[in-house]
C-alpha atoms as a PDB file:
ATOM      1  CA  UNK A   1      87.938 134.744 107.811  1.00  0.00           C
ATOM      2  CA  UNK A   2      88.295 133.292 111.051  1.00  0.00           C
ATOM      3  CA  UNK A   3      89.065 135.163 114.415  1.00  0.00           C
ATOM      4  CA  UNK A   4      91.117 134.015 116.896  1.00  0.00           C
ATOM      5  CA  UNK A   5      89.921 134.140 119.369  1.00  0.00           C
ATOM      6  CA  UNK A   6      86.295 132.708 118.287  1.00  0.00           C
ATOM      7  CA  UNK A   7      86.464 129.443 119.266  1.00  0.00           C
ATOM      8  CA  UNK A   8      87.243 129.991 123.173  1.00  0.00           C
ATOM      9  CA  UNK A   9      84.611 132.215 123.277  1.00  0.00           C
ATOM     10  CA  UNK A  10      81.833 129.904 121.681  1.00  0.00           C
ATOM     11  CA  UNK A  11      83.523 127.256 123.955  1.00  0.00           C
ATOM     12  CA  UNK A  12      82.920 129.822 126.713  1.00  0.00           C
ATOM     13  CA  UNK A  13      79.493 131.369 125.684  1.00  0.00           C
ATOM     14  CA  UNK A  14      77.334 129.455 128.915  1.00  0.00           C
ATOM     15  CA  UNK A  15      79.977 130.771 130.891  1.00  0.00           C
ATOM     16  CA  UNK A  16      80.335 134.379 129.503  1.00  0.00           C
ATOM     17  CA  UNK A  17      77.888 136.946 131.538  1.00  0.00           C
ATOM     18  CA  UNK A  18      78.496 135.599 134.813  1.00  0.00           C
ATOM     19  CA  UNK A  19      82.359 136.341 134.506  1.00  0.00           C
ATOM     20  CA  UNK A  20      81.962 139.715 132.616  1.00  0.00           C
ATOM     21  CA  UNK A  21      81.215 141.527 135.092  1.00  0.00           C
ATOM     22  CA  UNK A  22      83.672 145.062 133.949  1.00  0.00           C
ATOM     23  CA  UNK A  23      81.780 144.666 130.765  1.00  0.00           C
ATOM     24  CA  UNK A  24      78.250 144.387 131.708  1.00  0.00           C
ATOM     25  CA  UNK A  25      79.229 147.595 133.717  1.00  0.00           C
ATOM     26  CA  UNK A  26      80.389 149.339 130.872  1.00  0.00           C
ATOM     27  CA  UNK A  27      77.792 148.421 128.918  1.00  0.00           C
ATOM     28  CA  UNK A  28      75.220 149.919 131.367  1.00  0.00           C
ATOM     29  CA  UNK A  29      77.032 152.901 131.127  1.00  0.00           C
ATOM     30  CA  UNK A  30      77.654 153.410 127.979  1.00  0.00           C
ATOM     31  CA  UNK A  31      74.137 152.896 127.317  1.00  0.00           C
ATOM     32  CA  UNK A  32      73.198 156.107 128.881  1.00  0.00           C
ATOM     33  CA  UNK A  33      74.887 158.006 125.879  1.00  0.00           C
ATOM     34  CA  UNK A  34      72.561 156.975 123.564  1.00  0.00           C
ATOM     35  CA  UNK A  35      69.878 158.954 122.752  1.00  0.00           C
ATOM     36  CA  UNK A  36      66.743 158.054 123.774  1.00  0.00           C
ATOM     37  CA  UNK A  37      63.973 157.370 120.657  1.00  0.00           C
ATOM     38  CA  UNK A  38      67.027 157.597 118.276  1.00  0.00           C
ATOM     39  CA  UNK A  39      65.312 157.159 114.936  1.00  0.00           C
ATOM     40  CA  UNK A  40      67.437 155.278 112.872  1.00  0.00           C
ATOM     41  CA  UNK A  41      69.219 151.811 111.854  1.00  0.00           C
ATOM     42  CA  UNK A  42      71.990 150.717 114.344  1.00  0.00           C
ATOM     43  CA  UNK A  43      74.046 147.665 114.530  1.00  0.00           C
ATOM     44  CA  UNK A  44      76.436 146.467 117.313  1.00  0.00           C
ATOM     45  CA  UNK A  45      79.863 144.744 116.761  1.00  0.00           C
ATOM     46  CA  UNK A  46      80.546 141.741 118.855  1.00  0.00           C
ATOM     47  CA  UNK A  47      77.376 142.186 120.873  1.00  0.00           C
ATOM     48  CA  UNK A  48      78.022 138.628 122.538  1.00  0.00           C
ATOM     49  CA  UNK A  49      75.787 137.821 124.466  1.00  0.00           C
ATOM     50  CA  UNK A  50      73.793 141.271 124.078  1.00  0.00           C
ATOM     51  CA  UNK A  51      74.818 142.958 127.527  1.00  0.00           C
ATOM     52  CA  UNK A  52      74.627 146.198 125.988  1.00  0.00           C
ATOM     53  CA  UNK A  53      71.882 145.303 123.709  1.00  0.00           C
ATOM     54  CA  UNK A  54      69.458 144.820 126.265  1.00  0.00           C
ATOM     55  CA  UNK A  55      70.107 148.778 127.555  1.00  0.00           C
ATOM     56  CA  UNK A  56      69.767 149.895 123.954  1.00  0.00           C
ATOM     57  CA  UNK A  57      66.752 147.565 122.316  1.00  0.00           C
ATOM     58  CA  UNK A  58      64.694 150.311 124.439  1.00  0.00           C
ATOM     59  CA  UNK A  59      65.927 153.471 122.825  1.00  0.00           C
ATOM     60  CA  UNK A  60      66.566 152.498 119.605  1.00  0.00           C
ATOM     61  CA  UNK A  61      63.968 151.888 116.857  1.00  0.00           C
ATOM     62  CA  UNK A  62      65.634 148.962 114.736  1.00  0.00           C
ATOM     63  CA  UNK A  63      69.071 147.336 116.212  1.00  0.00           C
ATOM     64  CA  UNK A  64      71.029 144.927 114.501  1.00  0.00           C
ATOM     65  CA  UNK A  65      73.435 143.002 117.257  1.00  0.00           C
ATOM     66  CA  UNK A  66      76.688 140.525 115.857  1.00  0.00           C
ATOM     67  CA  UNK A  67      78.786 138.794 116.435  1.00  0.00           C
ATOM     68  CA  UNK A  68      81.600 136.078 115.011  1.00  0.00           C
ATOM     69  CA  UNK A  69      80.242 133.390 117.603  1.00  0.00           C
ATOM     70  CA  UNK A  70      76.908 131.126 116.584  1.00  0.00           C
ATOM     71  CA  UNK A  71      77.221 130.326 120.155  1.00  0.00           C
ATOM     72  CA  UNK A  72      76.840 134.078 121.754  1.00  0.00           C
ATOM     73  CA  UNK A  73      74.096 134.292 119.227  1.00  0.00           C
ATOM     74  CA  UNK A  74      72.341 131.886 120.342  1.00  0.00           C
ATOM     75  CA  UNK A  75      72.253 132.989 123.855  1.00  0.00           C
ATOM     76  CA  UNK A  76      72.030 136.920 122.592  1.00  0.00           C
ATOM     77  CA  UNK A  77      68.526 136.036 120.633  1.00  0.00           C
ATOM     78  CA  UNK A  78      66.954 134.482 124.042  1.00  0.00           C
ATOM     79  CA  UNK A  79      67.594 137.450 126.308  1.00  0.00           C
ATOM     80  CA  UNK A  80      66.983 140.439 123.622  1.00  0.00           C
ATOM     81  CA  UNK A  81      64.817 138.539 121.310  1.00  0.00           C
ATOM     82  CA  UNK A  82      63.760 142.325 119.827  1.00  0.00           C
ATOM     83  CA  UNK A  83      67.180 142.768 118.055  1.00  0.00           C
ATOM     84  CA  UNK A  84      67.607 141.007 114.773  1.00  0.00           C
ATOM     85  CA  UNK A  85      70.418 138.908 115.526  1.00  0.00           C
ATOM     86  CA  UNK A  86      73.217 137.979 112.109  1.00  0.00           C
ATOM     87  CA  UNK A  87      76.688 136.432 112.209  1.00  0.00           C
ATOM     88  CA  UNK A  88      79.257 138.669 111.089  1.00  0.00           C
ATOM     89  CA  UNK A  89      82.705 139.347 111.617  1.00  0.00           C
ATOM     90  CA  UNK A  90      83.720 142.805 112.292  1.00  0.00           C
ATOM     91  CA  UNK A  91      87.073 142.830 110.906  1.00  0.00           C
ATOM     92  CA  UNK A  92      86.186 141.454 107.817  1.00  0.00           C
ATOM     93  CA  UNK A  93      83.121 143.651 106.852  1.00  0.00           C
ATOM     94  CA  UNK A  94      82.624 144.997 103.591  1.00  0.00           C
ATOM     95  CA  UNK A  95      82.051 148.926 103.695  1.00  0.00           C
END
């Protein structure tokens, strides 16, 4: 299944973190919640371009980060190369 909005944001994906500004804010923040060695399997929905990944990689064991875009992959694996990095679509996920 396709998202709509998928394609502006892989058209967008260079662009992203220098115009997210409120998000890479509320990433930092929300960051702070988690607990710090957590010892278990996480995975992030829509991690883009992995501005909250980066403030987790370091308290989390094993992180999964996705996202619908090949394109915020892409730049997601080159700045949080520890996270194992998948395409997936969040609102199509099988439970």
């Amino acid at each position: 299944m396709l998202v709509h909005n998928q394609p502006r944001f892989g058209l967008r994906a260079q662009e992203y973190d220098k115009h997210a500004r409120v998000q890479a804010q509320m990433a930092a923040w929300l960051a702070e919640w988690i607990p710090h060695e957590f010892d278990g399997d996480a995975i992030e929905l829509g991690a883009g371009t992995g501005l909250l990944t980066k403030h987790a990689r370091g308290k989390l064991r094993r992180l999964k980060a996705t996202d619908v875009s090949e394109e915020m992959i892409a730049i997601g694996r080159q700045q949080v190369p520890e996270a194992h990095w998948e395409r997936a679509d969040a609102t199509a996920l099988n439970g």
